[in-house]
Protein backbone atom coordinates (compact mmCIF):
# COMPACT_ATOMS: atom_id res chain seq x y z
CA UNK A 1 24.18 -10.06 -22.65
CA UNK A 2 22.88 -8.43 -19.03
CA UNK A 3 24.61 -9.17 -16.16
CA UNK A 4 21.65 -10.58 -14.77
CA UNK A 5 18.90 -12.77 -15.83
CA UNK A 6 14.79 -11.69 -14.91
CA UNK A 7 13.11 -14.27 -13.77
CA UNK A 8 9.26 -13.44 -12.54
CA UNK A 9 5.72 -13.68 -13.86
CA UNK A 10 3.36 -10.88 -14.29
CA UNK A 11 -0.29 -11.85 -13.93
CA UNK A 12 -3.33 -9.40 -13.05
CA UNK A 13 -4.79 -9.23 -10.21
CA UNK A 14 -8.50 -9.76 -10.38
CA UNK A 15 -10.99 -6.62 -9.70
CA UNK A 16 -12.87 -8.55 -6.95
CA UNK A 17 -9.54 -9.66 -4.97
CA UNK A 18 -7.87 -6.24 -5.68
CA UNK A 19 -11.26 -4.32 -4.35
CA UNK A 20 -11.33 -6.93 -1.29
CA UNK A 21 -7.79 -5.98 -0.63
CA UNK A 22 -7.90 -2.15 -0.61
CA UNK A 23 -11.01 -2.19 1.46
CA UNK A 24 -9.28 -4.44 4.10
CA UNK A 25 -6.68 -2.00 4.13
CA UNK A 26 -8.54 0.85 4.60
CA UNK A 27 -9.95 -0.73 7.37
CA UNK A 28 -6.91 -1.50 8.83
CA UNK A 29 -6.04 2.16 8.41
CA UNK A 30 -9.16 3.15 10.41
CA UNK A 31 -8.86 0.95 12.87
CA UNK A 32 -5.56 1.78 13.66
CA UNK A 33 -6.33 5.52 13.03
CA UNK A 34 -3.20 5.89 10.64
CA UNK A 35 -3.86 9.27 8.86
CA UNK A 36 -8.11 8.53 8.99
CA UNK A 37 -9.29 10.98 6.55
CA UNK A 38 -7.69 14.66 7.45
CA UNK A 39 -6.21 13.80 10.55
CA UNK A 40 -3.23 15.92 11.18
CA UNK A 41 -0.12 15.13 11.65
CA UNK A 42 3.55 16.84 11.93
CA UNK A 43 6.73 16.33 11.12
CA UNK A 44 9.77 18.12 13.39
CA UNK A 45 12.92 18.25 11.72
CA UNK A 46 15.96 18.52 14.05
CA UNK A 47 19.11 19.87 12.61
């Protein structure tokens, strides 16, 4: 017997909702101008 007992549901999202979602994040991405596109960015790494 686990240790531990699972206890969630697993439904799908519908395509509609799921669409809706990802294009309200992208916006939000765009808006914000996180990484739009091929922005560049860096990364410095201190040692």
């Amino acid at each position: 017997m686990p240790a531990f007992e699972w206890h969630f549901s697993v439904r799908a999202v519908p395509a509609g909702q799921n669409m809706s979602a990802g294009a309200l994040l992208r916006w939000y991405y765009f808006s914000d101008r996180i990484l739009h596109e091929f922005d560049d960015f860096w990364v410095e790494v201190k040692d």
